[in-house]
C-alpha atoms as a PDB file:
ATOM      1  CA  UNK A   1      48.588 153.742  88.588  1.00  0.00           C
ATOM      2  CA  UNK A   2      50.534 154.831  91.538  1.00  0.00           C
ATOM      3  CA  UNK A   3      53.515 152.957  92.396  1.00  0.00           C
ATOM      4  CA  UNK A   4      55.746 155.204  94.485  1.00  0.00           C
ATOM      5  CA  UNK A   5      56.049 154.808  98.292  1.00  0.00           C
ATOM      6  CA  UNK A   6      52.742 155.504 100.465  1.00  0.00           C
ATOM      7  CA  UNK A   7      51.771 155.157 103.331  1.00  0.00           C
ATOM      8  CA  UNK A   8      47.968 153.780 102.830  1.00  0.00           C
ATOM      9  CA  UNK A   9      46.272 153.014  99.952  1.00  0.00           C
ATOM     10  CA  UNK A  10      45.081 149.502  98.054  1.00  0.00           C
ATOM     11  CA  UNK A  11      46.743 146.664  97.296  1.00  0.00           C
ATOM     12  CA  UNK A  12      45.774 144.212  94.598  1.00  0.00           C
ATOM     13  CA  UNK A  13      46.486 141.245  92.909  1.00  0.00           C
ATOM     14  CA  UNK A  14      45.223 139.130  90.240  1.00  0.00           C
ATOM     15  CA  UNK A  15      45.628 135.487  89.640  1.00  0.00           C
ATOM     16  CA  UNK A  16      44.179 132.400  88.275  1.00  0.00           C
ATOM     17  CA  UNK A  17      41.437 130.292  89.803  1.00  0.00           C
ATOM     18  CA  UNK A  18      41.150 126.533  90.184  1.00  0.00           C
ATOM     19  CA  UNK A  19      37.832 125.493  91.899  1.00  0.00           C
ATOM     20  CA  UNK A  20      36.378 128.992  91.785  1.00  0.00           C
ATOM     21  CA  UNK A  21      39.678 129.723  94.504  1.00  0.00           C
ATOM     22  CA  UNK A  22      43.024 131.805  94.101  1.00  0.00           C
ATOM     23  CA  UNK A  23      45.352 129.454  92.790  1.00  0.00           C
ATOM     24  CA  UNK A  24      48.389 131.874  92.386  1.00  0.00           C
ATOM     25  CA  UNK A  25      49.792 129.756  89.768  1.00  0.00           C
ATOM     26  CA  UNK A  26      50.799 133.175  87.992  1.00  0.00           C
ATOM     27  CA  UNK A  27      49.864 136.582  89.520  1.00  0.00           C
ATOM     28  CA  UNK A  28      50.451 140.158  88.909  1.00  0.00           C
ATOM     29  CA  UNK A  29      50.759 142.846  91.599  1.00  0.00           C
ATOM     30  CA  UNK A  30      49.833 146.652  92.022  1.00  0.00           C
ATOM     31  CA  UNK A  31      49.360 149.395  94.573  1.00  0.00           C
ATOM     32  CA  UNK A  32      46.719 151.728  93.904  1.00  0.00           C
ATOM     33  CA  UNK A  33      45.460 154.969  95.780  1.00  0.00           C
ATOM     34  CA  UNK A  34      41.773 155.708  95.581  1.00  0.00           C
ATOM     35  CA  UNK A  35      38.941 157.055  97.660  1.00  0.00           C
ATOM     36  CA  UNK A  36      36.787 153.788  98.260  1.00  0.00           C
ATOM     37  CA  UNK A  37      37.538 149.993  97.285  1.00  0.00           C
ATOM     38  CA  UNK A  38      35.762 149.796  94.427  1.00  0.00           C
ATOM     39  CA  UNK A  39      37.291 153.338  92.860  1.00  0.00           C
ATOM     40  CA  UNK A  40      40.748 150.985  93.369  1.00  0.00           C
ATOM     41  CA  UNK A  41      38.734 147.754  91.972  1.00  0.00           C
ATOM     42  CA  UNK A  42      38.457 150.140  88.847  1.00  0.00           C
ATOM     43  CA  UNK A  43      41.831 151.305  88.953  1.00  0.00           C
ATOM     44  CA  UNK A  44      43.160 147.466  89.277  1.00  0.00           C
ATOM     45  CA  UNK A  45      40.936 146.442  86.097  1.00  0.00           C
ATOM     46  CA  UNK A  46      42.636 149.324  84.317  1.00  0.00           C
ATOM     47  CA  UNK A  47      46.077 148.539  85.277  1.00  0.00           C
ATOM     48  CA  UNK A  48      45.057 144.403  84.517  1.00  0.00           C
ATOM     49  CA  UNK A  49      43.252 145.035  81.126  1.00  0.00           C
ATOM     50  CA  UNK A  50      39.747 143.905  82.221  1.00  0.00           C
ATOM     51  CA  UNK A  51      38.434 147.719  82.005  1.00  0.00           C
ATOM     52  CA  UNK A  52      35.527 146.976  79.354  1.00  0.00           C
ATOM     53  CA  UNK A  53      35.321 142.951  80.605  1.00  0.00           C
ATOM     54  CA  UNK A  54      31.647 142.058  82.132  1.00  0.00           C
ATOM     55  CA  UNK A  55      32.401 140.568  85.577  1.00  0.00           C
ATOM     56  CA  UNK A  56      31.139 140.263  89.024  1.00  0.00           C
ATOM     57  CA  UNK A  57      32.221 140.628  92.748  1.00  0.00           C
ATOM     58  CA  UNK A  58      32.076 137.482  94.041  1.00  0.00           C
ATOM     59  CA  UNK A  59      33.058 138.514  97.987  1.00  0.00           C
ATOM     60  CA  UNK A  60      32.507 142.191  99.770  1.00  0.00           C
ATOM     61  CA  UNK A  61      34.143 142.145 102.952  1.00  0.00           C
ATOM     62  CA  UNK A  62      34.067 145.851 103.004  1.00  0.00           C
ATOM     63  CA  UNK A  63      37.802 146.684 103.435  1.00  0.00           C
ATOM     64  CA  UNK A  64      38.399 143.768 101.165  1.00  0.00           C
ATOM     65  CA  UNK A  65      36.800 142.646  97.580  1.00  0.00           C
ATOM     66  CA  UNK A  66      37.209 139.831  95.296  1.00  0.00           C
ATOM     67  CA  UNK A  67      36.283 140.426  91.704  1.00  0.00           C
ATOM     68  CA  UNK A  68      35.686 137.843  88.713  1.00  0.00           C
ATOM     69  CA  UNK A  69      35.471 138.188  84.884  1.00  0.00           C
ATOM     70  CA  UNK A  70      32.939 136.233  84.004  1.00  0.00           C
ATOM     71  CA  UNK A  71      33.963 133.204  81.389  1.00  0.00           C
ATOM     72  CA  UNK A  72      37.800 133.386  82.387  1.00  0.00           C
ATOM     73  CA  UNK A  73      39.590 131.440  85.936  1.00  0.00           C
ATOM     74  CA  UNK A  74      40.749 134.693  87.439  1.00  0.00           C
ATOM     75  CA  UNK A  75      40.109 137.179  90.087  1.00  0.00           C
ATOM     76  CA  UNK A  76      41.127 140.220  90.832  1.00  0.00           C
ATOM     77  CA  UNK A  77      41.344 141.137  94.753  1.00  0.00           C
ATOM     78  CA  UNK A  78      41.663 144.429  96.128  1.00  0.00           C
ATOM     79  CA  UNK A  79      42.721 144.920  99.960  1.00  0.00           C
ATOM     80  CA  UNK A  80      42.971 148.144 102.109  1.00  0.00           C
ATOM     81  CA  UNK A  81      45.814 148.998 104.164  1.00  0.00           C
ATOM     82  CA  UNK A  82      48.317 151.090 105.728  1.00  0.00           C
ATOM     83  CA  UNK A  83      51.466 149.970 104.167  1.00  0.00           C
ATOM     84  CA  UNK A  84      50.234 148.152 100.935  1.00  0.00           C
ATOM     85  CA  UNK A  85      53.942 147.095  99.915  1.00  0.00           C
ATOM     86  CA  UNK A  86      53.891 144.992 102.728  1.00  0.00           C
ATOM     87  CA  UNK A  87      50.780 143.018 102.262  1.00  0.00           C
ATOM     88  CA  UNK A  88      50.164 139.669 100.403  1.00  0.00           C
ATOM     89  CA  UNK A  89      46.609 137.889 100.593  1.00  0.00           C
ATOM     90  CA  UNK A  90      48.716 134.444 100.502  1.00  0.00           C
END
């Protein structure tokens, strides 16, 4: 995982869920470089632990995806942008 300064690249997060929404009662943060969202999805579930966990994507926005391990109250979204240690999806 790439944390040094970039200009563009991914930024994710993963929290819990209450209600099947982000609850950010706890969350962990990353910036990842990778060619396509979901190459940083898998870099994010590497990073998180949830690697060889069965999940789904719940949204596809396209620059934007939200992705859920199935049987736990979490998600793990991954964002584009062009200064990812700026960002925040609260």
């Amino acid at each position: 995982m790439n944390t040094q300064a970039i200009e563009s690249g991914y930024y994710v997060e993963m929290t819990d869920t209450f209600g099947g929404e982000p609850n950010y009662c706890w969350i962990r943060r990353a910036v990842v470089q990778a060619n396509s969202t979901r190459e940083a999805l898998k870099l994010a579930r590497r990073e998180f632990g949830y690697l060889a966990k069965h999940g789904r994507i719940t949204s596809d926005y396209g620059d934007e995806i939200h992705w859920t391990p199935y049987g736990q109250h979490r998600v793990i979204m991954v964002r584009w942008s062009d200064n990812p240690h700026e960002m925040s999806f609260a």
